[in-house]
N, C-alpha and C. Protein backbone atom coordinates (compact mmCIF):
# COMPACT_ATOMS: atom_id res chain seq x y z
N UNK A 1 44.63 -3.84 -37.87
CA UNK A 1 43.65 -4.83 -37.46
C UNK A 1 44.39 -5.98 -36.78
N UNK A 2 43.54 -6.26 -35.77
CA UNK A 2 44.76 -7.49 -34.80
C UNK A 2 44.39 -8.85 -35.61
N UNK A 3 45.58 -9.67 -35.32
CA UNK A 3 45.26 -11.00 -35.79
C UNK A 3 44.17 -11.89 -35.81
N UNK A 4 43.21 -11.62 -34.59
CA UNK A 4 41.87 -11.91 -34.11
C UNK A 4 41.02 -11.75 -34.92
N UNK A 5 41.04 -10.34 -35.20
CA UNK A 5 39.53 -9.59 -35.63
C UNK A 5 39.65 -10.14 -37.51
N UNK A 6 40.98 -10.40 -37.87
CA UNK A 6 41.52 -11.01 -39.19
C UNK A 6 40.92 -12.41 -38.99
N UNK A 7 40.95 -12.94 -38.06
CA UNK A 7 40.40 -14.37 -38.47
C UNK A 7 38.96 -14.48 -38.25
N UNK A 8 38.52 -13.94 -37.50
CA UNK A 8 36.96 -13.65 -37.42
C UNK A 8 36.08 -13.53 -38.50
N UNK A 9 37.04 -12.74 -39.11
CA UNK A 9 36.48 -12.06 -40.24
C UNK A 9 36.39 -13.11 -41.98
N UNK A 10 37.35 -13.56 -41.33
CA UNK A 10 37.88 -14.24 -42.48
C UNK A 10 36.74 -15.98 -42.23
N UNK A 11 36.73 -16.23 -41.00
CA UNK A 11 35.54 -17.60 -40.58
C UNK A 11 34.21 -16.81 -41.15
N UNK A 12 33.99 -15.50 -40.93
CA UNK A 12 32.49 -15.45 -41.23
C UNK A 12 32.15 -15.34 -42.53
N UNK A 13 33.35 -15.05 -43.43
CA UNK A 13 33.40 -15.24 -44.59
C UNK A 13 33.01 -17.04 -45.27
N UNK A 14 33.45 -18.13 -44.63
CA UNK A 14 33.12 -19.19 -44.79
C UNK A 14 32.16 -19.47 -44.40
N UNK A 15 31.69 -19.15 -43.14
CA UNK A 15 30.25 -19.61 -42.95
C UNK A 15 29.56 -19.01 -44.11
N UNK A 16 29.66 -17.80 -44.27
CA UNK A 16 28.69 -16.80 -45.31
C UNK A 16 27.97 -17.47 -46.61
N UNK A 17 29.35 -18.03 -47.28
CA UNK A 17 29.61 -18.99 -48.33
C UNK A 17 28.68 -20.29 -47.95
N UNK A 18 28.89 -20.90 -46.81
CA UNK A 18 28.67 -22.44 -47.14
C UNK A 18 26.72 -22.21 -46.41
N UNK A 19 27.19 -20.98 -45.60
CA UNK A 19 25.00 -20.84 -45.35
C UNK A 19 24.38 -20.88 -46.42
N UNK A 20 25.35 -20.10 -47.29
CA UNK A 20 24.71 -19.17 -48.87
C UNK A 20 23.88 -20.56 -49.78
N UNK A 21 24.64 -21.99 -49.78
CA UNK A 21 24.53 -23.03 -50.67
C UNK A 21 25.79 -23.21 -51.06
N UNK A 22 26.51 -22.35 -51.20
CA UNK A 22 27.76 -22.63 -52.13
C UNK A 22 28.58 -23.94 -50.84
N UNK A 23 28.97 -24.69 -51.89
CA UNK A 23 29.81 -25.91 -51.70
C UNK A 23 31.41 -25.73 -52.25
N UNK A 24 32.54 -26.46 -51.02
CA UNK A 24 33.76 -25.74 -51.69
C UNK A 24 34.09 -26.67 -52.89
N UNK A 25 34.85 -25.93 -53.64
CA UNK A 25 34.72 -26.70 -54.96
C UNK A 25 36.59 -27.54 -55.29
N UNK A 26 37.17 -26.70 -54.66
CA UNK A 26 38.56 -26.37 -54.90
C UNK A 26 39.55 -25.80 -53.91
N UNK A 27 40.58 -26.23 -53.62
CA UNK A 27 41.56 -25.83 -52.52
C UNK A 27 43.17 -25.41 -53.14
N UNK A 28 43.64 -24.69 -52.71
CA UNK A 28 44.92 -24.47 -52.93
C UNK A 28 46.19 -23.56 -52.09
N UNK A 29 47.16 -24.06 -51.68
CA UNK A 29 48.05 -23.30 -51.25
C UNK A 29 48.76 -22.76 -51.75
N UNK A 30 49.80 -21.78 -51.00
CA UNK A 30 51.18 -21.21 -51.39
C UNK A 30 51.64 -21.13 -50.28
N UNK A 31 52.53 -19.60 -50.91
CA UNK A 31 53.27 -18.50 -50.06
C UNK A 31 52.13 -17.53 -49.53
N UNK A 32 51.27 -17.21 -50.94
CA UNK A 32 50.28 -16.58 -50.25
C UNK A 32 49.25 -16.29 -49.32
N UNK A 33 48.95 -17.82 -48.81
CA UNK A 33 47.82 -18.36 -48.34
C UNK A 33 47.44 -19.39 -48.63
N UNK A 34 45.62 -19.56 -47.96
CA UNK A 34 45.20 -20.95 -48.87
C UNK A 34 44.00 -20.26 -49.34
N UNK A 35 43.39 -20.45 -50.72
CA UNK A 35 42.41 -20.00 -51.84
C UNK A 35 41.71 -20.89 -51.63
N UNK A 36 40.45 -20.68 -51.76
CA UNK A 36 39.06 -21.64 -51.61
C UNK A 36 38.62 -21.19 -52.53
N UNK A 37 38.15 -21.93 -53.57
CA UNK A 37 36.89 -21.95 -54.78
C UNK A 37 35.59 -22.76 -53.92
N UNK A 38 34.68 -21.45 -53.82
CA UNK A 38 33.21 -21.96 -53.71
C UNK A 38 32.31 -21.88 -54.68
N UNK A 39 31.47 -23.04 -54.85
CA UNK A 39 30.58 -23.10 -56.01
C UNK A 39 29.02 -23.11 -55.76
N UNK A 40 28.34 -22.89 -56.56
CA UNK A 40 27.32 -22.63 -56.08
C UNK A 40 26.63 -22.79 -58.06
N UNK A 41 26.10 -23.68 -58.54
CA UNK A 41 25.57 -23.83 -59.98
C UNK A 41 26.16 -23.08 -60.81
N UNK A 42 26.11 -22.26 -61.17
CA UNK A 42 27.48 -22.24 -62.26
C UNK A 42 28.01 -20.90 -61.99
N UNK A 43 28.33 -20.03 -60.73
CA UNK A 43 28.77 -19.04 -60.20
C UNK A 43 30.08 -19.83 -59.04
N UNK A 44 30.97 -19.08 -59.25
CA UNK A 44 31.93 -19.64 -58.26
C UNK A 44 32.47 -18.35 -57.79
N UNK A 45 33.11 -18.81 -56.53
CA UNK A 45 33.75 -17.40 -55.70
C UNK A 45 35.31 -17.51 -55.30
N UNK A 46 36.32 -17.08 -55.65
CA UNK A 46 37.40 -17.61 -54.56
C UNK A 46 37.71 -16.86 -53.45
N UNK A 47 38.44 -17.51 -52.45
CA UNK A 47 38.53 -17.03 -51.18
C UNK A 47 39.73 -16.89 -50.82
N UNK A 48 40.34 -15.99 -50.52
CA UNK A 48 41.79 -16.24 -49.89
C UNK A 48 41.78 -16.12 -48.00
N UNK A 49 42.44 -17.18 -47.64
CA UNK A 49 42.30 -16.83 -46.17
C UNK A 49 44.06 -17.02 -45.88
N UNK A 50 44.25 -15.92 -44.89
CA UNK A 50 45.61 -15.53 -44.70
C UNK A 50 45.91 -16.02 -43.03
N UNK A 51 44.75 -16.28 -42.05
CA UNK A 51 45.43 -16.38 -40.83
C UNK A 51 45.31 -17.99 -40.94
N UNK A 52 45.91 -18.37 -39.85
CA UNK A 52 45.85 -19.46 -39.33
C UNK A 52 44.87 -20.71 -38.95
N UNK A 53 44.08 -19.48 -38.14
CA UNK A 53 42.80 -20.09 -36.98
C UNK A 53 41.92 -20.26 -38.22
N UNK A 54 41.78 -19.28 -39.24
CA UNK A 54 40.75 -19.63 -40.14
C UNK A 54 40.87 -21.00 -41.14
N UNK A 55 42.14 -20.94 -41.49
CA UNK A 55 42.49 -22.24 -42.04
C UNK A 55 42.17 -23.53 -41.37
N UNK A 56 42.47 -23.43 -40.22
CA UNK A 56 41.82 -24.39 -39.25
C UNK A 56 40.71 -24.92 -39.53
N UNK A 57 39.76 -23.90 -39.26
CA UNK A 57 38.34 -23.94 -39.19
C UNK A 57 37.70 -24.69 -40.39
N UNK A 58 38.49 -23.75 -41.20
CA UNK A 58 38.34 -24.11 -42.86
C UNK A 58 38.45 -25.25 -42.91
N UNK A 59 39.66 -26.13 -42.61
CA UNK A 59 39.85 -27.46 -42.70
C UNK A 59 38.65 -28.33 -41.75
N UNK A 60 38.28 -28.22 -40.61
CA UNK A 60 37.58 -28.68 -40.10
C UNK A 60 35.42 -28.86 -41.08
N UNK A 61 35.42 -27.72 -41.60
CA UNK A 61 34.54 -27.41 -42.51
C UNK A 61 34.43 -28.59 -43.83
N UNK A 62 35.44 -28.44 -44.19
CA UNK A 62 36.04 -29.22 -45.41
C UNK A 62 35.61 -30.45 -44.57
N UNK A 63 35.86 -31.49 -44.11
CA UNK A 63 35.76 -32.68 -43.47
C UNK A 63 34.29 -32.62 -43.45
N UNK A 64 34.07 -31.59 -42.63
CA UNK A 64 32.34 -31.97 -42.83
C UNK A 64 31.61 -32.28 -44.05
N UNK A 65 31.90 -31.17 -44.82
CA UNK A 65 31.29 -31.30 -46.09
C UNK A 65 31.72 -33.12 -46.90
N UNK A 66 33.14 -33.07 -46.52
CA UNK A 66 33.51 -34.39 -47.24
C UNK A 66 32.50 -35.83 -46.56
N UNK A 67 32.38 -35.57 -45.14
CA UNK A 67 31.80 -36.46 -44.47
C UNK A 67 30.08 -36.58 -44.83
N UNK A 68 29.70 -35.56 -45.10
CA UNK A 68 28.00 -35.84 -45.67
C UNK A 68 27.96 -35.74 -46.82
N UNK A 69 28.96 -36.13 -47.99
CA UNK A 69 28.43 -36.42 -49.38
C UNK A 69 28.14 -37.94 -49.33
């Protein structure tokens, strides 16, 4: 799978989440990646995103959410 179709995949995964209701709850890095805890009333999901562009996005997401509480 090309690096592309990996991050695509991996953004529609966040939209999926934050259309769904779920709000991110939790962030974390490594070596591995960065893990997203999404919450949603008392069900949570984590996320691992491995490319780049998605992290991006991700971060850009994050701001939003921070910006309309």
């Amino acid at each position: 799978m090309s690096e592309h179709q990996k991050s695509t995949e991996e953004i529609k995964k966040v939209d999926h989440y934050l259309d769904s209701g779920y709000k991110i709850q939790y962030v974390y890095e490594n070596l591995s990646g960065m893990f997203v805890e999404f919450a949603r009333q008392e069900e949570v999901i984590l996320l691992q995103i491995l490319t780049a562009d998605a992290r991006k996005y991700f971060s850009a997401k994050l701001q939003e959410q921070t910006l309309l509480q």
